[in-house]
N, C-alpha and C. Protein backbone atom coordinates (compact mmCIF):
# COMPACT_ATOMS: atom_id res chain seq x y z
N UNK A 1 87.24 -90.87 -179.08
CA UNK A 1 85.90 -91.40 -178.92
C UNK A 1 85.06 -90.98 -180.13
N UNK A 2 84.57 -92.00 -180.69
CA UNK A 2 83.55 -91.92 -181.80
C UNK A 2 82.69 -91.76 -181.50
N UNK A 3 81.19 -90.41 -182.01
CA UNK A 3 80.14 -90.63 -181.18
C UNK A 3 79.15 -90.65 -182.82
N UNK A 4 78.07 -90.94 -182.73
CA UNK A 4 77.71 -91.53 -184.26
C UNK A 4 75.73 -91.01 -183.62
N UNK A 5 75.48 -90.88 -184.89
CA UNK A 5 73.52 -90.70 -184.85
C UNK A 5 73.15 -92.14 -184.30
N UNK A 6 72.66 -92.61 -183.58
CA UNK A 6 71.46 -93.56 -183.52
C UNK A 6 70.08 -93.54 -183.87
N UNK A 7 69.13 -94.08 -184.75
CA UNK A 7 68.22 -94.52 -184.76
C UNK A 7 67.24 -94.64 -183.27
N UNK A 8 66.21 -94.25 -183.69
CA UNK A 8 65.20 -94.56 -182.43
C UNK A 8 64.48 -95.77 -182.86
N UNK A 9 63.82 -96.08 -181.76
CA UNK A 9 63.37 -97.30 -181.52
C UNK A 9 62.23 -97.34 -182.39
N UNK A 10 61.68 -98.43 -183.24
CA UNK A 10 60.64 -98.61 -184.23
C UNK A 10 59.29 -98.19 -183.73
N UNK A 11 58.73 -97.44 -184.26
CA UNK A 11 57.52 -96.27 -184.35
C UNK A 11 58.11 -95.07 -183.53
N UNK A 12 59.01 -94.90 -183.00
CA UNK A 12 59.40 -93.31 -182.65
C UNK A 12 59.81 -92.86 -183.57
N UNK A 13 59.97 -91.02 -182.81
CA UNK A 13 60.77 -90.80 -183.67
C UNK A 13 61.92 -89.50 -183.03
N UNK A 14 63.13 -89.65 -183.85
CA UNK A 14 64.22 -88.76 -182.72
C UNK A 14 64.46 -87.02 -183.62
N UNK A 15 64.81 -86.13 -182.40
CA UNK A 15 64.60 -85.00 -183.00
C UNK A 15 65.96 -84.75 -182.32
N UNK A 16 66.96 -84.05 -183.55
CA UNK A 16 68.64 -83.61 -182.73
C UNK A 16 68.36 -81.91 -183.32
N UNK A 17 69.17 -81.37 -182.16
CA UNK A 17 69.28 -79.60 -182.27
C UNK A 17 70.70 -79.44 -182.03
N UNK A 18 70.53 -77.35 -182.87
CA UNK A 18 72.22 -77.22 -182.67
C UNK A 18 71.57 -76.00 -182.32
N UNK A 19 72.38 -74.93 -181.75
CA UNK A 19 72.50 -73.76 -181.75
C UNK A 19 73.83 -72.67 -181.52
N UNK A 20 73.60 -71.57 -182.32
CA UNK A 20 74.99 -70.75 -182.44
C UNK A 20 74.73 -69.45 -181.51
N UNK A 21 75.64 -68.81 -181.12
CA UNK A 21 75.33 -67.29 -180.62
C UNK A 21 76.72 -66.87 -181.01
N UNK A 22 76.92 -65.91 -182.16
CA UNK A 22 78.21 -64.85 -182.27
C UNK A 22 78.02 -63.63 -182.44
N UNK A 23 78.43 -62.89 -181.44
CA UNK A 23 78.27 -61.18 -181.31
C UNK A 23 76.87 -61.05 -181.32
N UNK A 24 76.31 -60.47 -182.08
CA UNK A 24 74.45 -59.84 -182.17
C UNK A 24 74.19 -60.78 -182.91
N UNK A 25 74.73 -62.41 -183.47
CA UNK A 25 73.61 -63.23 -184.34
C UNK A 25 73.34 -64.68 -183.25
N UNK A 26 72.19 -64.75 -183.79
CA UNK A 26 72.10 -66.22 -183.12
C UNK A 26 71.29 -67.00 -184.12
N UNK A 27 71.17 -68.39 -183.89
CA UNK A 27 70.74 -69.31 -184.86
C UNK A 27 70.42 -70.55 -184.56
N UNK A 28 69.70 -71.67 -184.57
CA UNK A 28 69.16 -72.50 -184.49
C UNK A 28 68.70 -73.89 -185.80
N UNK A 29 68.70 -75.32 -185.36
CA UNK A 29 68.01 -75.88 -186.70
C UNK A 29 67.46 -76.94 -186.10
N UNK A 30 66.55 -78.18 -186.01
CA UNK A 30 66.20 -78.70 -185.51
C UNK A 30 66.00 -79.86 -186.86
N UNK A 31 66.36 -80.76 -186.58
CA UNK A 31 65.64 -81.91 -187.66
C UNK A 31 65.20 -83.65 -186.83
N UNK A 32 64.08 -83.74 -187.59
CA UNK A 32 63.33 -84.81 -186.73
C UNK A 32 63.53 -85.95 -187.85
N UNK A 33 64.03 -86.98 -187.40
CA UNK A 33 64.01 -88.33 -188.42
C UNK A 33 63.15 -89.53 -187.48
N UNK A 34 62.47 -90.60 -188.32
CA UNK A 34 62.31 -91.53 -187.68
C UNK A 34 63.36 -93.09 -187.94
N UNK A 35 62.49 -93.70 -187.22
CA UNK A 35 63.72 -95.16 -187.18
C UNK A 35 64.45 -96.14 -188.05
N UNK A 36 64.38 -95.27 -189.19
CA UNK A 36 64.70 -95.60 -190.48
C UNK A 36 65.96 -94.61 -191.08
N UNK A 37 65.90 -93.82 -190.36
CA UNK A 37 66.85 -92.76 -190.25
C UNK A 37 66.76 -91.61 -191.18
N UNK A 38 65.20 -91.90 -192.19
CA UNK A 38 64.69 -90.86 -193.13
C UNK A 38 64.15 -89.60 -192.17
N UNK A 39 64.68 -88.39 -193.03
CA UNK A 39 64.19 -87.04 -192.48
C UNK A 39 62.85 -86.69 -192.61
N UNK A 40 62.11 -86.41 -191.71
CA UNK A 40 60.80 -86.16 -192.02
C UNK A 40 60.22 -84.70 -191.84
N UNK A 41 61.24 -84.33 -191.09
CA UNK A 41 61.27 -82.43 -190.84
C UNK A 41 62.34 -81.59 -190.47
N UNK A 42 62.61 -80.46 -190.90
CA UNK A 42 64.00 -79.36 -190.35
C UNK A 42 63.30 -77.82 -190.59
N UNK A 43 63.93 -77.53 -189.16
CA UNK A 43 63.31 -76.27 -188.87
C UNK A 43 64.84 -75.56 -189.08
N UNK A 44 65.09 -73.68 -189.59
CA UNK A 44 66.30 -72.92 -188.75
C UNK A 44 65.92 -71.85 -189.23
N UNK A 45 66.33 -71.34 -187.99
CA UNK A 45 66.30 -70.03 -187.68
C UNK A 45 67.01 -69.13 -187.10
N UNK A 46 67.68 -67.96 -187.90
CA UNK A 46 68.74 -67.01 -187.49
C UNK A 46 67.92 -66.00 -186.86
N UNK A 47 68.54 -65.23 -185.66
CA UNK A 47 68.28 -64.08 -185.51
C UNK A 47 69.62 -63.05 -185.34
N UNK A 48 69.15 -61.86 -185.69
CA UNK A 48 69.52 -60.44 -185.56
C UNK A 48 69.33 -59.39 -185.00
N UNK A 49 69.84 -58.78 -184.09
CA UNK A 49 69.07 -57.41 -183.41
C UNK A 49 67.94 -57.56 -183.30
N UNK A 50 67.42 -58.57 -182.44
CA UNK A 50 66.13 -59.30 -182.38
C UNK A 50 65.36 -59.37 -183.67
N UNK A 51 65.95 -58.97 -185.13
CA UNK A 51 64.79 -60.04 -185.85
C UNK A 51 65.19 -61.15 -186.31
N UNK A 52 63.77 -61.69 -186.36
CA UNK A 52 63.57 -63.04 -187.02
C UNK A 52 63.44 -63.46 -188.39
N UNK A 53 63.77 -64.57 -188.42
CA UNK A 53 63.88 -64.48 -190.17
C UNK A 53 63.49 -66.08 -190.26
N UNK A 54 62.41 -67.10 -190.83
CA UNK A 54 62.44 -68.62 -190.53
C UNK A 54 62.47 -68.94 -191.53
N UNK A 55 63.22 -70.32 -191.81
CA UNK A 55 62.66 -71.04 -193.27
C UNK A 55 62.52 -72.58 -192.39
N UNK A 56 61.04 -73.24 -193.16
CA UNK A 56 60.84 -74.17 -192.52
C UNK A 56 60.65 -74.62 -193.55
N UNK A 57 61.35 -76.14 -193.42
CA UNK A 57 60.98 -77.50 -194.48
C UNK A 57 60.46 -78.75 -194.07
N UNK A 58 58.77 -78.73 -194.41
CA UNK A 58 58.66 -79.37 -194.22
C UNK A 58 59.14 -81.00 -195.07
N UNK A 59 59.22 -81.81 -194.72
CA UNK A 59 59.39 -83.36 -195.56
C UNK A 59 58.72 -84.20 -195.61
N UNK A 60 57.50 -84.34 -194.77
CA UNK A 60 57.03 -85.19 -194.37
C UNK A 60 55.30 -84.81 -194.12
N UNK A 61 54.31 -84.59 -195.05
CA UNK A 61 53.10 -84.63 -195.13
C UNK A 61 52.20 -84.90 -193.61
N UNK A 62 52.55 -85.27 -192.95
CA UNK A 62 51.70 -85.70 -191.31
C UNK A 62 52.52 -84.62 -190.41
N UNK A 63 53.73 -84.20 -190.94
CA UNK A 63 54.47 -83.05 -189.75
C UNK A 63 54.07 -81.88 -190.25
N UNK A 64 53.04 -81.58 -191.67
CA UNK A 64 53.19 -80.44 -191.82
C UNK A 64 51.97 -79.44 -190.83
């Protein structure tokens, strides 16, 4: 089974997430595209022995 990104519907917009947990790390990324399938934002973030550490990119001037 092939499973593939879809596009959202014209003026939305779709946001896909992942997340990891191994031993004491965990991690996260989030990226939001609209219906054009251009990226307009990505968030990630690792943690460690509860700290935090973020790098955020924004892409897109109205998400910032």
């Amino acid at each position: 089974m092939e499973v593939a990104w879809q596009p959202p519907l014209e003026g939305w917009y779709k946001s896909n997430s992942d997340g990891s947990l191994v031993e004491d790390r965990a991690g996260y990324g989030v990226l939001v595209r609209n219906c054009e399938g251009q990226s307009l934002y990505a968030v990630a973030s690792s943690l460690k022995d509860s700290v935090c550490t973020k790098s955020w990119y924004p892409l897109h001037p109205r998400l910032k």
